[in-house]
Each structure stands twice: as C-alpha cells, then as structure tokens.
PDB file of N, CA and C in Angstrom:
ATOM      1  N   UNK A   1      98.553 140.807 198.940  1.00  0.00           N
ATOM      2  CA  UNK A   1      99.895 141.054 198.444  1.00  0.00           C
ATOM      3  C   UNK A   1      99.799 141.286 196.935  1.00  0.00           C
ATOM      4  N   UNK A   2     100.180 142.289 196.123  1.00  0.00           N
ATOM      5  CA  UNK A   2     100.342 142.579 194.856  1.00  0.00           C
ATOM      6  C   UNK A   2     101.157 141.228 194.565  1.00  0.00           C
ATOM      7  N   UNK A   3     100.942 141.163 193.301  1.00  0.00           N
ATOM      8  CA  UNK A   3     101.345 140.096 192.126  1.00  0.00           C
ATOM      9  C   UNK A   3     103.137 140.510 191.882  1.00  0.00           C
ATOM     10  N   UNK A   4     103.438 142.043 191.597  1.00  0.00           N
ATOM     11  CA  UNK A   4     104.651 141.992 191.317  1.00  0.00           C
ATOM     12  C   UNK A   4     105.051 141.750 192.724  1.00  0.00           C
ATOM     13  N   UNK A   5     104.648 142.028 193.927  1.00  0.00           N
ATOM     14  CA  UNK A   5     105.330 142.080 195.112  1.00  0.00           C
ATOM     15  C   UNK A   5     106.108 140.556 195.889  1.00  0.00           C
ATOM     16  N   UNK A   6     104.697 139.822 195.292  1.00  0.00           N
ATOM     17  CA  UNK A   6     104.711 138.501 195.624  1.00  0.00           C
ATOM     18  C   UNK A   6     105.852 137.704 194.488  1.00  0.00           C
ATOM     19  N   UNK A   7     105.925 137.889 193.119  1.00  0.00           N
ATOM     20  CA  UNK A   7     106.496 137.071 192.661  1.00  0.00           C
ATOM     21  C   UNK A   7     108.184 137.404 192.972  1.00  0.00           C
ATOM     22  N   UNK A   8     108.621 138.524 193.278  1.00  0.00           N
ATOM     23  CA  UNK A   8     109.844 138.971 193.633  1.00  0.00           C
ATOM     24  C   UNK A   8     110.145 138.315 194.771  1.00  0.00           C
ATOM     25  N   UNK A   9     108.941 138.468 195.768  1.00  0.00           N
ATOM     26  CA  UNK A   9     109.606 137.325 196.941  1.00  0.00           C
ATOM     27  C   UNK A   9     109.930 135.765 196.733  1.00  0.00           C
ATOM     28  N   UNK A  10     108.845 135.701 196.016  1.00  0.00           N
ATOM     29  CA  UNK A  10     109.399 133.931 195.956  1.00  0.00           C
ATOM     30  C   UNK A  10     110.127 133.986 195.153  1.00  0.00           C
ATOM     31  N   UNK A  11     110.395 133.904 194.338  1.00  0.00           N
ATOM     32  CA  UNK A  11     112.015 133.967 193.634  1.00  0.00           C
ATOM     33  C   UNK A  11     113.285 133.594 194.402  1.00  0.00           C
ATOM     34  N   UNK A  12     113.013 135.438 195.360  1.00  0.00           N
ATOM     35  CA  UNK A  12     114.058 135.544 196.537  1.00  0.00           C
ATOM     36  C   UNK A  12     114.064 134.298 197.394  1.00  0.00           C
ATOM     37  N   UNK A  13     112.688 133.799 197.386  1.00  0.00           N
ATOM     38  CA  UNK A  13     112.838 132.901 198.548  1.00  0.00           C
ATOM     39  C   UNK A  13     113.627 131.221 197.600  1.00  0.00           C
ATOM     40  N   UNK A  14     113.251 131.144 196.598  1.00  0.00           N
ATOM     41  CA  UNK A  14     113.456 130.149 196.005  1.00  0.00           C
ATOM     42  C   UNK A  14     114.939 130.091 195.513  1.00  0.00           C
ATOM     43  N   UNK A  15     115.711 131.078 195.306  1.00  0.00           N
ATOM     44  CA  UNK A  15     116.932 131.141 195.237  1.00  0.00           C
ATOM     45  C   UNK A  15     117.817 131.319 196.501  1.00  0.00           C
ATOM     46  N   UNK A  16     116.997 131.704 197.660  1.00  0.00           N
ATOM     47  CA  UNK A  16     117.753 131.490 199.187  1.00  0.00           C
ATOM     48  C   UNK A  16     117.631 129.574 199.572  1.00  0.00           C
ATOM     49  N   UNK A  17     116.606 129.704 199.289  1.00  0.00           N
ATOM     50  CA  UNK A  17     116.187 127.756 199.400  1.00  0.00           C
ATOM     51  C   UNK A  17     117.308 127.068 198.607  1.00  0.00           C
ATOM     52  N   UNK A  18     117.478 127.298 197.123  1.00  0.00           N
ATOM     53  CA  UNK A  18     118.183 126.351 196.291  1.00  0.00           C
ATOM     54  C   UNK A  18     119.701 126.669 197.032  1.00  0.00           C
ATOM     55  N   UNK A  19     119.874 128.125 197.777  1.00  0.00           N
ATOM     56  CA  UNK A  19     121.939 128.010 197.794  1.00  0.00           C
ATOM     57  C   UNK A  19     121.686 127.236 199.358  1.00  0.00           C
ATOM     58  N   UNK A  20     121.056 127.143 199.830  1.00  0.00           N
ATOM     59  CA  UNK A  20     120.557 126.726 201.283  1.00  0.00           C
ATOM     60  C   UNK A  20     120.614 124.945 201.122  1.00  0.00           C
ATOM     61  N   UNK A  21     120.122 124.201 200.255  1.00  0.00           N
ATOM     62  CA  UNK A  21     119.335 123.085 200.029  1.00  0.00           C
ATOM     63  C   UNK A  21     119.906 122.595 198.689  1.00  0.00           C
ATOM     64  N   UNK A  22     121.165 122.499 198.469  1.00  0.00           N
ATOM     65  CA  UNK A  22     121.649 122.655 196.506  1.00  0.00           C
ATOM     66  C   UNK A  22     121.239 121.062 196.347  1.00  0.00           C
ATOM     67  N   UNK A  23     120.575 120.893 195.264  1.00  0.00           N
ATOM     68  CA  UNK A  23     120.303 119.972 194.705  1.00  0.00           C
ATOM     69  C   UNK A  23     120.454 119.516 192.949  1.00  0.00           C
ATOM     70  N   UNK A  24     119.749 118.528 193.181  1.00  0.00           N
ATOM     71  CA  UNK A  24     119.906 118.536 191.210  1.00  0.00           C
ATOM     72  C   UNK A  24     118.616 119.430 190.035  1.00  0.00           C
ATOM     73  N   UNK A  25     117.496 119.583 191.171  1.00  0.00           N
ATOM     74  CA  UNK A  25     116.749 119.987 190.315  1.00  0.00           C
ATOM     75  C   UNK A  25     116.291 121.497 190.735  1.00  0.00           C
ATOM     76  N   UNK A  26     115.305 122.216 190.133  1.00  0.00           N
ATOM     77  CA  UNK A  26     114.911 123.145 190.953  1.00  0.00           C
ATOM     78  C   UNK A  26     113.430 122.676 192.062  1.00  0.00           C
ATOM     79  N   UNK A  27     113.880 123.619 193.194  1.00  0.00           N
ATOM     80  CA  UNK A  27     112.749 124.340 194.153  1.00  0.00           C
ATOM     81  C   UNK A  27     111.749 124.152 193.314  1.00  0.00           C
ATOM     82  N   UNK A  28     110.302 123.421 193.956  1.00  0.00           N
ATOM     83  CA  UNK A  28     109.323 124.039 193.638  1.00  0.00           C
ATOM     84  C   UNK A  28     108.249 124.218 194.913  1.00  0.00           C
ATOM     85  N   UNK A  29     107.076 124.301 194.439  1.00  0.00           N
ATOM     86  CA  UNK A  29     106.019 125.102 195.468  1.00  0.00           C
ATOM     87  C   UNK A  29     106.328 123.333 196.665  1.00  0.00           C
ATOM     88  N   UNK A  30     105.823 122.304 195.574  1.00  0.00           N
ATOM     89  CA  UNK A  30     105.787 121.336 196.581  1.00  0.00           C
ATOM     90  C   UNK A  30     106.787 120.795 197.539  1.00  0.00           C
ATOM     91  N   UNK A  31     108.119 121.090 196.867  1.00  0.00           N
ATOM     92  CA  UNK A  31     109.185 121.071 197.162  1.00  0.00           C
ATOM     93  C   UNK A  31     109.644 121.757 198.742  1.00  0.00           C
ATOM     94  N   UNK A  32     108.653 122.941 198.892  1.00  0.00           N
ATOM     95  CA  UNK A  32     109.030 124.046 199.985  1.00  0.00           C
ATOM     96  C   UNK A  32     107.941 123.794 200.501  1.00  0.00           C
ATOM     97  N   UNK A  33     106.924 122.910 200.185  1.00  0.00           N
ATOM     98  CA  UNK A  33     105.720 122.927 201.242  1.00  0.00           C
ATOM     99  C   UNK A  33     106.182 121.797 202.139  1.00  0.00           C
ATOM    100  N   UNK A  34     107.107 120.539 201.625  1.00  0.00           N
ATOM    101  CA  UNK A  34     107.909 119.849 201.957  1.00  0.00           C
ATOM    102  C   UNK A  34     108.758 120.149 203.328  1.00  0.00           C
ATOM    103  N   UNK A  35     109.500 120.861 203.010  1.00  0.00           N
ATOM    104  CA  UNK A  35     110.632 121.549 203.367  1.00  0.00           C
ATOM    105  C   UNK A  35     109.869 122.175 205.097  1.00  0.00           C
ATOM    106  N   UNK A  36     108.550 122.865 204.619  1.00  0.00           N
ATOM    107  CA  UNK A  36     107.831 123.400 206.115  1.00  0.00           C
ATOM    108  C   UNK A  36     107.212 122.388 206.671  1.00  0.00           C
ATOM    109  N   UNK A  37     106.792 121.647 205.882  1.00  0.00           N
ATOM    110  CA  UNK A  37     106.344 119.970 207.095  1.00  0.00           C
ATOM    111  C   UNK A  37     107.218 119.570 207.445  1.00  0.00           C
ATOM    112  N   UNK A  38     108.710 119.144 206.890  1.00  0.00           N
ATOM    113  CA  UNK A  38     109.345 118.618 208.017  1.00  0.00           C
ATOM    114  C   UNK A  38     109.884 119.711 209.271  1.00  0.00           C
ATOM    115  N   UNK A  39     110.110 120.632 208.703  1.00  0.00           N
ATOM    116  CA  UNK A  39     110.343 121.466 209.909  1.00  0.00           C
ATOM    117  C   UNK A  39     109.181 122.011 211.143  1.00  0.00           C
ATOM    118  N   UNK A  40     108.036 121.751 210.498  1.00  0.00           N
ATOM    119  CA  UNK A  40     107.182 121.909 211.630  1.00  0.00           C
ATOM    120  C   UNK A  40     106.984 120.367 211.797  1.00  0.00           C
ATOM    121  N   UNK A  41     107.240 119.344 211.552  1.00  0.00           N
ATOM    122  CA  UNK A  41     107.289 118.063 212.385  1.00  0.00           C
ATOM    123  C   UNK A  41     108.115 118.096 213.304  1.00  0.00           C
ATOM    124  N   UNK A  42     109.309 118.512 213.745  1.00  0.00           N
ATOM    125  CA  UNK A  42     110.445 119.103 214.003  1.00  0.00           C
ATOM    126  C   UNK A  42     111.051 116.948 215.014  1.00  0.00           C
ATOM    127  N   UNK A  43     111.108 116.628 213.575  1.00  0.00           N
ATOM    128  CA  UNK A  43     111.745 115.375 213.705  1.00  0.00           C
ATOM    129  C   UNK A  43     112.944 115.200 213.397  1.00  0.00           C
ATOM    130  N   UNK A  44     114.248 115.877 212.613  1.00  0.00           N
ATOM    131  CA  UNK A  44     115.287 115.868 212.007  1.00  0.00           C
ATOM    132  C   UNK A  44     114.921 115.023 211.046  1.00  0.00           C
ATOM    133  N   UNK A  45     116.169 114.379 210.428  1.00  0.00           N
ATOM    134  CA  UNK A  45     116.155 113.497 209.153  1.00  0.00           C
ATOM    135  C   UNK A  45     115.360 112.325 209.380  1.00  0.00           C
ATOM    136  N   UNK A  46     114.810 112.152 207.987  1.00  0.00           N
ATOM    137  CA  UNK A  46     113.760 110.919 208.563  1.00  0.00           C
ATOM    138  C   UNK A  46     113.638 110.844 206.980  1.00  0.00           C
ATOM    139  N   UNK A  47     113.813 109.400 206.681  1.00  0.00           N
ATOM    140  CA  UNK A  47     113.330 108.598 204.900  1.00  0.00           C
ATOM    141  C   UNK A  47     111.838 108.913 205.555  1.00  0.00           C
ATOM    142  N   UNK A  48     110.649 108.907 204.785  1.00  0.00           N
ATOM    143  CA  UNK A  48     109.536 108.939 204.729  1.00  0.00           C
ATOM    144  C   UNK A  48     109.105 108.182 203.362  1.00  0.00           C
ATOM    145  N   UNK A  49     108.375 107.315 203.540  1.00  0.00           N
ATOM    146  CA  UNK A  49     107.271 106.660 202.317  1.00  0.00           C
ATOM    147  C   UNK A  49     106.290 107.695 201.971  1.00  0.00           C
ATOM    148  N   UNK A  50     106.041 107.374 200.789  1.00  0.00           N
ATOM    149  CA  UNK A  50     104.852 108.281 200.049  1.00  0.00           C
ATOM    150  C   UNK A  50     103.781 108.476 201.076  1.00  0.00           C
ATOM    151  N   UNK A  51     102.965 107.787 201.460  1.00  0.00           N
ATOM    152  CA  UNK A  51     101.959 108.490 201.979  1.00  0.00           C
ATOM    153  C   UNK A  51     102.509 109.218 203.445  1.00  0.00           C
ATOM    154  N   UNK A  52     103.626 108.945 204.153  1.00  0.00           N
ATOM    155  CA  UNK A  52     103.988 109.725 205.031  1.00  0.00           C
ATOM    156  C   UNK A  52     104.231 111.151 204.787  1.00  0.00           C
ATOM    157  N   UNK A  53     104.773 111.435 203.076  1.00  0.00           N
ATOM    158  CA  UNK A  53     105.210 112.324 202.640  1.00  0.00           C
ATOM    159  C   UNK A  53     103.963 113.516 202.670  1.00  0.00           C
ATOM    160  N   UNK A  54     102.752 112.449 202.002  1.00  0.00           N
ATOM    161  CA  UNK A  54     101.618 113.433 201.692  1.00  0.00           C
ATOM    162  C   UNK A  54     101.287 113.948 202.986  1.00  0.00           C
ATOM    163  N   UNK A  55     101.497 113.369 204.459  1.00  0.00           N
ATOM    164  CA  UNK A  55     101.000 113.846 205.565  1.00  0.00           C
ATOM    165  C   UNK A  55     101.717 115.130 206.295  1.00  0.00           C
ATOM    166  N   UNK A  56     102.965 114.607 205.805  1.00  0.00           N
ATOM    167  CA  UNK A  56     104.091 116.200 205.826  1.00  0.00           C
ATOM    168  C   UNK A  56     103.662 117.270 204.963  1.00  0.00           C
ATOM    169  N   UNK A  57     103.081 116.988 203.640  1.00  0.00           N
ATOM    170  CA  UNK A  57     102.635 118.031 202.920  1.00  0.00           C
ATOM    171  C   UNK A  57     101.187 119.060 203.771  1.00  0.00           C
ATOM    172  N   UNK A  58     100.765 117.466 204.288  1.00  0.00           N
ATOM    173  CA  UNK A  58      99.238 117.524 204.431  1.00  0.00           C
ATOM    174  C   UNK A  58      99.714 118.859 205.927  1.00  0.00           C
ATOM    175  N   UNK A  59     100.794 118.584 206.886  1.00  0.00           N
ATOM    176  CA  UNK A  59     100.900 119.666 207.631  1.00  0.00           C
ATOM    177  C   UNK A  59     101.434 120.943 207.485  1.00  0.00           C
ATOM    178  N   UNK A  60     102.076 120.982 206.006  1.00  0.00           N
ATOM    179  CA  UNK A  60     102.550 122.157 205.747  1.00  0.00           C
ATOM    180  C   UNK A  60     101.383 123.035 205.290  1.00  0.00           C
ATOM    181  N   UNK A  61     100.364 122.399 204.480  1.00  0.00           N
ATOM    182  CA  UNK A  61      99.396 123.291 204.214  1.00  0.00           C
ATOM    183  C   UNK A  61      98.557 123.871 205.204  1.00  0.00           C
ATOM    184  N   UNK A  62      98.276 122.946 205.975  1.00  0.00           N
ATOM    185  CA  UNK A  62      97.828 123.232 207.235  1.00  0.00           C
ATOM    186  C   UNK A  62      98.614 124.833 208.055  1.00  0.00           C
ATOM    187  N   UNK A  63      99.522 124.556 208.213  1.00  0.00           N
ATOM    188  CA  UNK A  63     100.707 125.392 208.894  1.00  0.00           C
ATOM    189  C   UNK A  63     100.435 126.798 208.233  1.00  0.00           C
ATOM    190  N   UNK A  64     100.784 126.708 206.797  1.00  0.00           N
ATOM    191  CA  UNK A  64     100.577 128.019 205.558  1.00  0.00           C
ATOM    192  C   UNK A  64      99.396 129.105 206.121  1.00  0.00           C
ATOM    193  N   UNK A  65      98.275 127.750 206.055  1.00  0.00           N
ATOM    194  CA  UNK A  65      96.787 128.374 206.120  1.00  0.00           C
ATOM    195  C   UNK A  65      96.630 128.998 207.124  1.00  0.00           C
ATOM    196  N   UNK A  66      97.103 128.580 208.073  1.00  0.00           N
ATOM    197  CA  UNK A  66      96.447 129.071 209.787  1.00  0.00           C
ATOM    198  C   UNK A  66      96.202 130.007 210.003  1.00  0.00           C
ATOM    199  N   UNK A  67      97.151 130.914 209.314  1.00  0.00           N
ATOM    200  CA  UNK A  67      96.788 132.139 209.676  1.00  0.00           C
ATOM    201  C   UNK A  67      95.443 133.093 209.067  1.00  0.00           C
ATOM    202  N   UNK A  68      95.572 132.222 207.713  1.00  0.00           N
ATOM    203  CA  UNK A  68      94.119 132.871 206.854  1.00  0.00           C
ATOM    204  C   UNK A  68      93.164 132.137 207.324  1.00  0.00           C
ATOM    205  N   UNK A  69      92.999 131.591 208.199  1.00  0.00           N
ATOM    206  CA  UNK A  69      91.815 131.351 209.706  1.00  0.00           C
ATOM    207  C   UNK A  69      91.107 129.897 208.781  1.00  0.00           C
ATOM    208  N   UNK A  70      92.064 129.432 208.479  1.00  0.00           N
ATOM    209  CA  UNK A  70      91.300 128.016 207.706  1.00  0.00           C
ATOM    210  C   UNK A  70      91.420 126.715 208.747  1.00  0.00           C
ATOM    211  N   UNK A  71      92.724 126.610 208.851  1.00  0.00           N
ATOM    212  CA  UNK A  71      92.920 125.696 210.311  1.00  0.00           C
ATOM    213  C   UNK A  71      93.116 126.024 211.450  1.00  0.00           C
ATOM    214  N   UNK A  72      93.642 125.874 212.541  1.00  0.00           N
ATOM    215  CA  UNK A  72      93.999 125.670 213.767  1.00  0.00           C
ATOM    216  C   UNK A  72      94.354 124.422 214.449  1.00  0.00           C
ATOM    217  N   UNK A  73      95.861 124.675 214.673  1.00  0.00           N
ATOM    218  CA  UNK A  73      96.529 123.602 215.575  1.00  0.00           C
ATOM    219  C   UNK A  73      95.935 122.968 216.725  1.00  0.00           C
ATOM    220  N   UNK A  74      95.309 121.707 216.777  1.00  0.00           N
ATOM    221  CA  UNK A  74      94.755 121.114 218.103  1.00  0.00           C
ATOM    222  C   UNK A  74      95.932 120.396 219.201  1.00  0.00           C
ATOM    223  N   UNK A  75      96.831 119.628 218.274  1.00  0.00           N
ATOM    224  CA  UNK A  75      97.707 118.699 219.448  1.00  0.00           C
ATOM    225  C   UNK A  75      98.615 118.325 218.566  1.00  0.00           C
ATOM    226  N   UNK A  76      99.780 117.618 219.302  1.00  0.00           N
ATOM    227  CA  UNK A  76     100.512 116.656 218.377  1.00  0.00           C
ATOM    228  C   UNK A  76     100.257 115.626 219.159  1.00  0.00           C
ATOM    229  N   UNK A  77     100.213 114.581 218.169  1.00  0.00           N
ATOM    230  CA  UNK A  77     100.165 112.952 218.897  1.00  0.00           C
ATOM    231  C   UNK A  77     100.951 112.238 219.703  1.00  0.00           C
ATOM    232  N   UNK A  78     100.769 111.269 220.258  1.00  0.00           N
ATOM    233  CA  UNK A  78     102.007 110.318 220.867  1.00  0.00           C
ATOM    234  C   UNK A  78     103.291 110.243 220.028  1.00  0.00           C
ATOM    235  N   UNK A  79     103.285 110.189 218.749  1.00  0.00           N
ATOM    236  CA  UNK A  79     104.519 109.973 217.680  1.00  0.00           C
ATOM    237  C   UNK A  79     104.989 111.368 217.752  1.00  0.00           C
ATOM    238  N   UNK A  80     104.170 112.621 218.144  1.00  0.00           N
ATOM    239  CA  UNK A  80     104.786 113.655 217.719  1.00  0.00           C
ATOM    240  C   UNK A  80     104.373 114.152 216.211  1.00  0.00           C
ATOM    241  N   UNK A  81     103.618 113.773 215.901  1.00  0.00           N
ATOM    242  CA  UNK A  81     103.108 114.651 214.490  1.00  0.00           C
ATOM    243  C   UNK A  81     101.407 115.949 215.229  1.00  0.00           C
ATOM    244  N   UNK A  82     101.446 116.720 214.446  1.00  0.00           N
ATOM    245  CA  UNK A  82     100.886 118.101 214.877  1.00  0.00           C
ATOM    246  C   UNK A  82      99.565 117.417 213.773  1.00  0.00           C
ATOM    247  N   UNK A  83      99.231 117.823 214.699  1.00  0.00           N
ATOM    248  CA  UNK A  83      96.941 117.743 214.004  1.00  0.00           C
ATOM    249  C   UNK A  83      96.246 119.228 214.385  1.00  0.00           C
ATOM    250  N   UNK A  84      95.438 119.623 213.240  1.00  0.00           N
ATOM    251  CA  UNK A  84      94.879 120.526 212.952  1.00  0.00           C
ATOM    252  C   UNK A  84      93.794 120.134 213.067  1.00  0.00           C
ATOM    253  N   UNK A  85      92.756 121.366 212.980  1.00  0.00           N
ATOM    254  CA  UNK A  85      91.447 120.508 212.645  1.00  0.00           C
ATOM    255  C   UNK A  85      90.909 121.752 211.884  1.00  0.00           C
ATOM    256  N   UNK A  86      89.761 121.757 210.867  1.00  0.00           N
ATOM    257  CA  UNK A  86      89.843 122.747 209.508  1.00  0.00           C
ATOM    258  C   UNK A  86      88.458 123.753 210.462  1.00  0.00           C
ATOM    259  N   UNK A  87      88.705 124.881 210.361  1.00  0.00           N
ATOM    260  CA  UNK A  87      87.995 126.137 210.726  1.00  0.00           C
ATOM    261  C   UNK A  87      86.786 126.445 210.321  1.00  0.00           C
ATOM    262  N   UNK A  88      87.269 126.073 208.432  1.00  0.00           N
ATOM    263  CA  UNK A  88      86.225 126.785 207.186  1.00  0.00           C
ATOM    264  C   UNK A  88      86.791 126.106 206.180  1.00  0.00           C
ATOM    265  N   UNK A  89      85.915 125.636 205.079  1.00  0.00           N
ATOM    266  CA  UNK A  89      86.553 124.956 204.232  1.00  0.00           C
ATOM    267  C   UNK A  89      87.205 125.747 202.965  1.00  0.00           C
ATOM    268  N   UNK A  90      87.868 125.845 202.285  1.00  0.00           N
ATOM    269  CA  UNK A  90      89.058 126.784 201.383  1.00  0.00           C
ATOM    270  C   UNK A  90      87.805 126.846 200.289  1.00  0.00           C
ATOM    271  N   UNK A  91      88.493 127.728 199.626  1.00  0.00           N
ATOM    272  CA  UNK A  91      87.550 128.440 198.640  1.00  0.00           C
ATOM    273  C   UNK A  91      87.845 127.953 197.354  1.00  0.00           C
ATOM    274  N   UNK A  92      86.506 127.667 196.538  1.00  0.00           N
ATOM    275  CA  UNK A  92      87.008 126.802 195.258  1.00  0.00           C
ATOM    276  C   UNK A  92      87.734 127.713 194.326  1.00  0.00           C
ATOM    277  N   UNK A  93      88.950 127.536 193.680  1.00  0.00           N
ATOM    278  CA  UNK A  93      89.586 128.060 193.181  1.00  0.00           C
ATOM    279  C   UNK A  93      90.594 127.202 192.350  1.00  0.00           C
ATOM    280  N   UNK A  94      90.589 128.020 191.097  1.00  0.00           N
ATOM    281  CA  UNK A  94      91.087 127.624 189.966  1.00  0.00           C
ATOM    282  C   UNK A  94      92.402 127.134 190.129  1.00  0.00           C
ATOM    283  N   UNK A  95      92.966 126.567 189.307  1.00  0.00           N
ATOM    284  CA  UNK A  95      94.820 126.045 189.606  1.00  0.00           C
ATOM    285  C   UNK A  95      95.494 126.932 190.116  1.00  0.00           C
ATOM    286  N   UNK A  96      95.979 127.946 188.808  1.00  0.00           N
ATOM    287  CA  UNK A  96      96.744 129.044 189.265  1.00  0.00           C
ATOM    288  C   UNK A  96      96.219 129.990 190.315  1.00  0.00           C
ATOM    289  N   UNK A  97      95.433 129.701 190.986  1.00  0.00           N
ATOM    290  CA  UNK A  97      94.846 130.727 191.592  1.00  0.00           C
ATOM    291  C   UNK A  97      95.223 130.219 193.220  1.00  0.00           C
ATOM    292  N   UNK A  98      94.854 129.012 193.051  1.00  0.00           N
ATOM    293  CA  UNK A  98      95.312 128.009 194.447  1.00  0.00           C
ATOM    294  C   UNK A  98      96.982 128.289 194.754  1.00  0.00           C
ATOM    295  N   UNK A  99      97.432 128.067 193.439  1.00  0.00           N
ATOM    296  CA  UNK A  99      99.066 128.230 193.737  1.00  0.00           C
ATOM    297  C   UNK A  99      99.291 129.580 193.937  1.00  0.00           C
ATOM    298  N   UNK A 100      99.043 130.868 193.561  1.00  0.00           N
ATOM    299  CA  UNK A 100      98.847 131.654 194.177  1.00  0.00           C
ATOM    300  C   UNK A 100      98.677 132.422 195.654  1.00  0.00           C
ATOM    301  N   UNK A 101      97.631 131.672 195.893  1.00  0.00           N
ATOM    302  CA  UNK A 101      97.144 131.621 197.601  1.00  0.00           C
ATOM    303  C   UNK A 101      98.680 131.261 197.971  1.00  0.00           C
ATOM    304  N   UNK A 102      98.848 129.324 197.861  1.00  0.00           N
ATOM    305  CA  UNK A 102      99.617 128.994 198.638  1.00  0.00           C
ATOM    306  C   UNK A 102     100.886 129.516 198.640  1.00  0.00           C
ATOM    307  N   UNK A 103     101.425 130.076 197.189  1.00  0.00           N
ATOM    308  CA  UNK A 103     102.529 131.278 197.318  1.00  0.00           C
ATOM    309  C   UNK A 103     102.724 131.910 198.278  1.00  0.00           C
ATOM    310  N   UNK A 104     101.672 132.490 197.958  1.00  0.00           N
ATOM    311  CA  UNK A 104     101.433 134.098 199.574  1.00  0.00           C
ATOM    312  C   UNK A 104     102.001 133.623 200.396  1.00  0.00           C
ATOM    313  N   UNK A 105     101.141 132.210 200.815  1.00  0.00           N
ATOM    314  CA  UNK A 105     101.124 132.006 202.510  1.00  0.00           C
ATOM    315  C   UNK A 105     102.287 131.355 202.447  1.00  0.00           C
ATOM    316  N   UNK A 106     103.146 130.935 201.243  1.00  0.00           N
ATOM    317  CA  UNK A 106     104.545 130.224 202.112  1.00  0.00           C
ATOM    318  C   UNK A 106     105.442 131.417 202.362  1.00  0.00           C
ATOM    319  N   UNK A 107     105.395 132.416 201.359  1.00  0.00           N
ATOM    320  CA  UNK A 107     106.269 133.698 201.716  1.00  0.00           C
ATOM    321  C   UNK A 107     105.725 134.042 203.139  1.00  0.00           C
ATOM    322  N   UNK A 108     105.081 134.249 203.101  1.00  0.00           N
ATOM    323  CA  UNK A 108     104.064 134.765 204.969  1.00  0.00           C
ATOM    324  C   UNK A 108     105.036 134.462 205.714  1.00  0.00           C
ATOM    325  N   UNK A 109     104.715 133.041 205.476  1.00  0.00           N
ATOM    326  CA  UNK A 109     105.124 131.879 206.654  1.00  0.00           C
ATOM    327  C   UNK A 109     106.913 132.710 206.739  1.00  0.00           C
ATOM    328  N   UNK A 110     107.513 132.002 205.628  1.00  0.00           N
ATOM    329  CA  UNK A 110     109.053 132.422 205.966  1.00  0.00           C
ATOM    330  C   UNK A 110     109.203 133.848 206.371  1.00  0.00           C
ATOM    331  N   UNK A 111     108.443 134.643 206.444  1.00  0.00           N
ATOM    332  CA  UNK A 111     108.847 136.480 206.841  1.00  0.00           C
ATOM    333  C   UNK A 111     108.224 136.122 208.438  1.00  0.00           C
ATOM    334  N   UNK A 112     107.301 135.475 208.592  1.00  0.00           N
ATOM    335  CA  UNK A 112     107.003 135.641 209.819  1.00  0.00           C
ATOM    336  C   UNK A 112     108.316 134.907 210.555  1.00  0.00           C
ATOM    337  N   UNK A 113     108.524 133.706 210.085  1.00  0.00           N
ATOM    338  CA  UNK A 113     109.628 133.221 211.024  1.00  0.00           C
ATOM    339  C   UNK A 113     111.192 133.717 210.757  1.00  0.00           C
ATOM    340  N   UNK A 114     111.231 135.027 210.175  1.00  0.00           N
ATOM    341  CA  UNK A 114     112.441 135.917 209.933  1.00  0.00           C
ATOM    342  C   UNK A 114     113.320 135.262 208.791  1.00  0.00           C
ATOM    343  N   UNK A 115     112.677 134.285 207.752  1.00  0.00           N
ATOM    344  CA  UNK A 115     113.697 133.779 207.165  1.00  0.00           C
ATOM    345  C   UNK A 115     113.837 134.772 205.970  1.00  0.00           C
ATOM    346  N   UNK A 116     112.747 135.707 205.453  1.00  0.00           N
ATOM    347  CA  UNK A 116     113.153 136.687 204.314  1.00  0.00           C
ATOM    348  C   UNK A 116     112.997 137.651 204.691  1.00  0.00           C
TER     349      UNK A 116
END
C-alpha cells in the first residue's frame, strides 16, 4: 500500500472510529487494536484487567497479521477466547516501521470486513 494511500485511510478510519466510539481522547493505533480484540473475542461488554487487556491486544495482532501469513487461527478455548499459533516469526523492524505494518493491516482488516 503506498504511504499517501495508507495514511488517508487511517485518518478516514480514525475519524469514522472517533464519531462511532466519541470519547475524551483521541483514537489511537492501540486504541483500535483494542477495539478488534474485543470484537473478535466476540464477548460484548466486559471490564477487563490489564493483563486481560494485553491478551485482547495480544488477539488483535494476531487477527491483523493472519493474513500476511504470520499466524493462523487454531481454536477458541472453553472460555471462548481464540488461540493462534505463529506461522513465521515477524520481521525485525524499526518503530515506525512496525506501526506502519500494523497500520496497513488494521485498514486491511476493516475493508475486508466492509467497514471502509
């Protein structure tokens, strides 16, 4: 995905999120990686403690990646949380470069499931 192409979408996507989701602060990356773990937990409302949180994160990245052939979905558990198991391990990459990637793949994600 080109750089101007990509940053126009998330924007779009980040200003459909904030009138969608109004809050006090802004959208951010973690914020919407958030946002796709709980919806692929597909638990409704639920308080979560910190490390529950990181495991919602931990499935959104999961979710993002799949398609760039890093994970693959194995099962969800008795509780109902979704387990992956890793393909290939991600490529070392600089900060901005990671956020980047995961950019892409959250725009991906929302065009694939018709949300932009």
């Amino acid at each position: 995905m080109r750089s101007e192409e990509l940053k126009y979408d998330w924007e779009r996507l980040l200003v459909k999120l904030s009138q969608q989701f109004p809050g006090d602060g802004d959208i951010d990356l973690d914020g919407v990686l958030l946002l796709i773990g709980a919806q692929e937990l597909q638990m409704g409302y639920l308080r979560l403690k910190k490390d529950e949180k990181l495991n919602v994160l931990h499935i959104a990245v999961c979710t993002v990646l799949e398609p760039y052939g890093y994970y693959e979905f194995e099962k969800r558990d008795d509780d109902g949380w979704p387990h992956f198991k890793s393909l290939k391990p991600l490529p070392n990459l600089k900060a901005g470069e990671q956020a980047v990637l995961m950019k892409e793949a959250v725009v991906n994600y929302f065009k694939s499931n018709g949300y932009l």
